[in-house]
N, C-alpha and C. Protein backbone atom coordinates (compact mmCIF):
# COMPACT_ATOMS: atom_id res chain seq x y z
N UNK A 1 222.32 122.63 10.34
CA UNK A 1 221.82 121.27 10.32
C UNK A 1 221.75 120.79 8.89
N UNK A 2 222.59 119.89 8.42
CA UNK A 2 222.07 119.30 7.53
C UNK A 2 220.71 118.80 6.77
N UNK A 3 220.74 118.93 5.40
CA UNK A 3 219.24 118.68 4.70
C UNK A 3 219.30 117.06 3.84
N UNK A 4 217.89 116.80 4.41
CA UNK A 4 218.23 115.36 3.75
C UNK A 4 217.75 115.36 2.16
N UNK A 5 218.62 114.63 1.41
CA UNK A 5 218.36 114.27 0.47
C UNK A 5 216.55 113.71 -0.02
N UNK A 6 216.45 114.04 -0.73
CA UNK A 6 214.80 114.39 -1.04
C UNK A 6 214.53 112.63 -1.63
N UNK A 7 215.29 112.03 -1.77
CA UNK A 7 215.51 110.52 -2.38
C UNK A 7 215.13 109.77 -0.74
N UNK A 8 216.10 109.67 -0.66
CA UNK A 8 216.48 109.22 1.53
C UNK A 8 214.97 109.84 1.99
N UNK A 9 214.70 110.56 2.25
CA UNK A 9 213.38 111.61 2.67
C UNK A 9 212.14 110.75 2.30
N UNK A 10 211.72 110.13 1.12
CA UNK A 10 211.14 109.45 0.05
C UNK A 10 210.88 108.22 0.68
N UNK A 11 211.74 108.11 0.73
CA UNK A 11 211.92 106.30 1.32
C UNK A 11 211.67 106.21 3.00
N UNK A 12 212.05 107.09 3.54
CA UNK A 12 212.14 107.19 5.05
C UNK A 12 211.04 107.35 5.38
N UNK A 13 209.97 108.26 4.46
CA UNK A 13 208.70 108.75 4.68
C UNK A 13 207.70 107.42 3.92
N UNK A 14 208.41 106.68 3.48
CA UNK A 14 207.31 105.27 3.38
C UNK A 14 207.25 104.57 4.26
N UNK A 15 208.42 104.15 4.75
CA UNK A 15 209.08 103.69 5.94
C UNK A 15 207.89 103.62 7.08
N UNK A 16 208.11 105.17 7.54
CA UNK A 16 206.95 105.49 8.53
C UNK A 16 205.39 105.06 8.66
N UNK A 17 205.31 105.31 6.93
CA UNK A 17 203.57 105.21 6.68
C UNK A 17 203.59 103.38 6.86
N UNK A 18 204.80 102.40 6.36
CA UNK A 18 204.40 101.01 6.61
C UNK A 18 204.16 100.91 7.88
N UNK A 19 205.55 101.31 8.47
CA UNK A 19 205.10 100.75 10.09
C UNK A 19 204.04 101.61 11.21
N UNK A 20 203.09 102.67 10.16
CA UNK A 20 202.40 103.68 10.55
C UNK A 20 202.94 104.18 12.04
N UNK A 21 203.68 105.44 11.87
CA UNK A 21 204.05 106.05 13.11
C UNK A 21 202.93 107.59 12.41
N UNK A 22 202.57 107.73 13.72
CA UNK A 22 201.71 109.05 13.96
C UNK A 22 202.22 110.03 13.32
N UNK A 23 201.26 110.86 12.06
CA UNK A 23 202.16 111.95 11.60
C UNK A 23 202.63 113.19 12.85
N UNK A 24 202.14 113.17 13.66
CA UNK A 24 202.70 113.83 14.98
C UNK A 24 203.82 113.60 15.42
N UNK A 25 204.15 112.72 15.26
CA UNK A 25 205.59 112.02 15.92
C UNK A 25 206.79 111.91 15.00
N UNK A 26 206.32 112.42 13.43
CA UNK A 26 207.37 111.80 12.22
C UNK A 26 208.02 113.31 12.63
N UNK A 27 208.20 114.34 13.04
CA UNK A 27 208.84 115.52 13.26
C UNK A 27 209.91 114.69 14.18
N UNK A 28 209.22 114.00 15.09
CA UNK A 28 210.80 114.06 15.94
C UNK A 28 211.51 112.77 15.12
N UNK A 29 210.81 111.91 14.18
CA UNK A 29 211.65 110.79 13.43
C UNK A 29 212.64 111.62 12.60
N UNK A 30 212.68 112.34 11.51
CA UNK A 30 212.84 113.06 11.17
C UNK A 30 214.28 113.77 11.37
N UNK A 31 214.08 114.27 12.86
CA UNK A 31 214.95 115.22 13.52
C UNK A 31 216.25 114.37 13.42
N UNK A 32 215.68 113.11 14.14
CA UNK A 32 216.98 111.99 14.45
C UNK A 32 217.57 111.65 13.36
N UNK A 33 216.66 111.39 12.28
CA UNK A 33 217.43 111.10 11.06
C UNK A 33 218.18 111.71 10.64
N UNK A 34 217.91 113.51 10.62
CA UNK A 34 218.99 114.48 10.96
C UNK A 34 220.25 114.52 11.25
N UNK A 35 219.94 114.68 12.60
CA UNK A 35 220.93 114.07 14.03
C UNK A 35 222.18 112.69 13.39
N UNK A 36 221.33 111.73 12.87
CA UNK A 36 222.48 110.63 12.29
C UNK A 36 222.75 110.88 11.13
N UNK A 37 222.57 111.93 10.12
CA UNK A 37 223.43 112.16 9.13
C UNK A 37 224.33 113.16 9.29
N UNK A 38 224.00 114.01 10.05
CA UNK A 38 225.17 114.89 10.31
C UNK A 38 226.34 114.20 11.29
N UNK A 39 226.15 113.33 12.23
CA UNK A 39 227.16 112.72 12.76
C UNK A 39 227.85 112.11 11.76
N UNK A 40 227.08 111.60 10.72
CA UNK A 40 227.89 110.12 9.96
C UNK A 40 228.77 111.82 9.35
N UNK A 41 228.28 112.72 8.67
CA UNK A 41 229.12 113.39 8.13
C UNK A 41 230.42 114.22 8.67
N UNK A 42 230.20 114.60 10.15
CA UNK A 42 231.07 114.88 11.02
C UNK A 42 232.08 114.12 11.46
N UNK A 43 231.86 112.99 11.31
CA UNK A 43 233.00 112.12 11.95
C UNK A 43 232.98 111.17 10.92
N UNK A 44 232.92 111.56 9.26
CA UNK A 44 233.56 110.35 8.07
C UNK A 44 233.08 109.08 8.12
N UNK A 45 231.79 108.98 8.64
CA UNK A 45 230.72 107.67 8.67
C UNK A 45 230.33 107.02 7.66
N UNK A 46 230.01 106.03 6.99
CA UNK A 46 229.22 105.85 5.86
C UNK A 46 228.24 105.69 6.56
N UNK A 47 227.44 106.45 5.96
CA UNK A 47 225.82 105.66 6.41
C UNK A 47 224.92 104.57 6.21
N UNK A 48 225.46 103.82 5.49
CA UNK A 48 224.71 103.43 4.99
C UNK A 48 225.42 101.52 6.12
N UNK A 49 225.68 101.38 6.96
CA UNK A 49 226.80 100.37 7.53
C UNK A 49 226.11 101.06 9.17
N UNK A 50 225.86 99.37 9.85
CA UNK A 50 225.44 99.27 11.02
C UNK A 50 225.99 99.28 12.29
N UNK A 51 227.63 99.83 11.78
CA UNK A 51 228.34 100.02 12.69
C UNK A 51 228.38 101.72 12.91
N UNK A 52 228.12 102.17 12.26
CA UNK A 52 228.26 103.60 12.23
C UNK A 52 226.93 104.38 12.93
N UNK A 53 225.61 103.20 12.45
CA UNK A 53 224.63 103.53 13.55
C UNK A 53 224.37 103.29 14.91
N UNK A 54 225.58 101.75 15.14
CA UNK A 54 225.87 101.31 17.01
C UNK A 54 226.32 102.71 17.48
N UNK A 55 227.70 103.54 16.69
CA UNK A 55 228.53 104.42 17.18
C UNK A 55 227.65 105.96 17.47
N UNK A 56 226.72 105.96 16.67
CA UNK A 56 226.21 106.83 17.11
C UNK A 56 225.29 106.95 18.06
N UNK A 57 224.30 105.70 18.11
CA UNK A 57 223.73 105.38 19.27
C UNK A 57 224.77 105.49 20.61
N UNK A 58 225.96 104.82 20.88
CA UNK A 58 226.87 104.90 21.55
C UNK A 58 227.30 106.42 22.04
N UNK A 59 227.48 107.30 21.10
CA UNK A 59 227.70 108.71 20.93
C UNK A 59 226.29 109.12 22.39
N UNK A 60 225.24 108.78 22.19
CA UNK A 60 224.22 109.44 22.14
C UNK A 60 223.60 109.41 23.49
N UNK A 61 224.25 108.08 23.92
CA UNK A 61 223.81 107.59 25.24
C UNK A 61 225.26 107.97 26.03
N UNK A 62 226.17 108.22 25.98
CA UNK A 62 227.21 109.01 27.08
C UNK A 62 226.69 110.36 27.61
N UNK A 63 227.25 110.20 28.54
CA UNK A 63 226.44 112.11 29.58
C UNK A 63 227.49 112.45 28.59
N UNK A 64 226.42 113.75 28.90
CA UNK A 64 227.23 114.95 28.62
C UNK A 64 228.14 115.74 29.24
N UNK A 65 227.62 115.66 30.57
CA UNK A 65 228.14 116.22 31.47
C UNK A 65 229.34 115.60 32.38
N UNK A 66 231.03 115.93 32.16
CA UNK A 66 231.73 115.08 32.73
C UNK A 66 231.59 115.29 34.49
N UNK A 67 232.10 113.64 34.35
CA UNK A 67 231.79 114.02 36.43
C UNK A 67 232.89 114.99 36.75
N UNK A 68 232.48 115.43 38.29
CA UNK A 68 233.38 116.25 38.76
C UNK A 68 234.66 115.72 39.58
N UNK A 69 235.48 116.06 38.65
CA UNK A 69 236.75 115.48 38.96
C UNK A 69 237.30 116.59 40.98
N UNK A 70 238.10 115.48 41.81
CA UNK A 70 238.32 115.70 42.89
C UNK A 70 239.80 117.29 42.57
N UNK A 71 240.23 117.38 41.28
CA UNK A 71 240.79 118.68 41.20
C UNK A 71 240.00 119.62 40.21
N UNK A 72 239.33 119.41 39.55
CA UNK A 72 238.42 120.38 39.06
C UNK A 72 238.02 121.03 40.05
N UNK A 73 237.43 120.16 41.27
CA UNK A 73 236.90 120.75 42.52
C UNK A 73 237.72 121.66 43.02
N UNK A 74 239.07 121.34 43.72
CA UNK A 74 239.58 121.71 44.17
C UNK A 74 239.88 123.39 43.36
N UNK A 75 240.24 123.48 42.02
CA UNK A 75 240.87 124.36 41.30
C UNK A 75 239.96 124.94 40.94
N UNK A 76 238.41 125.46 41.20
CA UNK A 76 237.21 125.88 41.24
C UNK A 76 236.79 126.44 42.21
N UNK A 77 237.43 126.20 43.42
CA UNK A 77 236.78 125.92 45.01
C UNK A 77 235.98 125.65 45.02
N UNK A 78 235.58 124.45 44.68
CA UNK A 78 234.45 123.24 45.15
C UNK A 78 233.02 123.92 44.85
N UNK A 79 232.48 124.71 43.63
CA UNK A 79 231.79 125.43 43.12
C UNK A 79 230.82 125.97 43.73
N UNK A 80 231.88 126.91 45.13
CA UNK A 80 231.23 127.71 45.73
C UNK A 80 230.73 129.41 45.16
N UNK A 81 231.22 129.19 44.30
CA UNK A 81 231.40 130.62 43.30
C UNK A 81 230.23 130.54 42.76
N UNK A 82 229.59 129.86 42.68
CA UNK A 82 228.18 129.39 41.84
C UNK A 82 227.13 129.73 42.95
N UNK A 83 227.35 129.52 43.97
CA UNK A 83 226.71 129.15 44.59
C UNK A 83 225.91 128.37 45.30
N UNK A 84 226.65 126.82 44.97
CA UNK A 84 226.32 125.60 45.15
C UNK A 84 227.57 124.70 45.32
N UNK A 85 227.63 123.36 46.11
CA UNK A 85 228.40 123.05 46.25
C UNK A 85 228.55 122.23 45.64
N UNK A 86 229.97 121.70 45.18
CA UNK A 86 229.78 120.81 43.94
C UNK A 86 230.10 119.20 44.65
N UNK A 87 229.42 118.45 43.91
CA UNK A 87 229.55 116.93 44.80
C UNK A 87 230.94 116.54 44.36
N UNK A 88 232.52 115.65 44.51
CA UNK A 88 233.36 115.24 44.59
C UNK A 88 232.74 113.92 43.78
N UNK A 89 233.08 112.47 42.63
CA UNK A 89 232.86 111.98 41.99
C UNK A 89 234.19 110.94 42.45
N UNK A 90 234.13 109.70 43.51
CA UNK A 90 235.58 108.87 43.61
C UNK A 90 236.50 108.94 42.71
C-alpha cells in the first residue's frame, strides 16, 4: 500500500479537523485516501484533476463479481461441483 506524502497527510488532516470528522472515523478517511493514490498511481492518474477522481469512484462502484455467463455455466456444470447451483444471468 502506498504511503502518503507527509505534506498531502498535513493538509488532509486539516481538512478533517475544518469539516470536524470524528477522530474515529479519520482511519477509514485515510484508508480511501490511500485507496485513491494508489489507483491514480496504478493506472498513470494525476491526482491532482477531477476526472481521475470520477474514474475512480467509477472503478469503485462496479461489482466485482462478473455475472454468470450462460457458458461459464455450462463449462463448470452449472456450479454443481461447489455445491450449489449457480443462477444463469440473460
Amino acid at each position: 500500500m502506498i504511503v502518503i506524502p507527509p505534506d498531502v497527510l498535513a493538509r488532509f488532516e486539516s481538512i478533517l479537523t475544518k469539516k470536524s470528522v470524528p477522530n474515529a472515523l479519520r482511519y477509514h478517511y485515510k484508508k480511501w485516501l490511500r485507496y485513491y493514490l494508489d489507483f491514480c498511481q496504478k493506472y498513470n492518474h494525476p491526482t491532482s484533476t477531477r476526472e481521475s477522481l470520477q474514474q475512480f469512484i467509477r472503478l469503485r462502484k462496479r461489482p466485482r463479481l462478473r455475472a454468470v455467463t450462460p457458458a461459464y455455466t455450462k463449462r463448470f456444470g452449472g456450479g454443481r461441483h461447489f455445491g450449489v447451483q449457480a443462477r444463469v444471468c440473460p
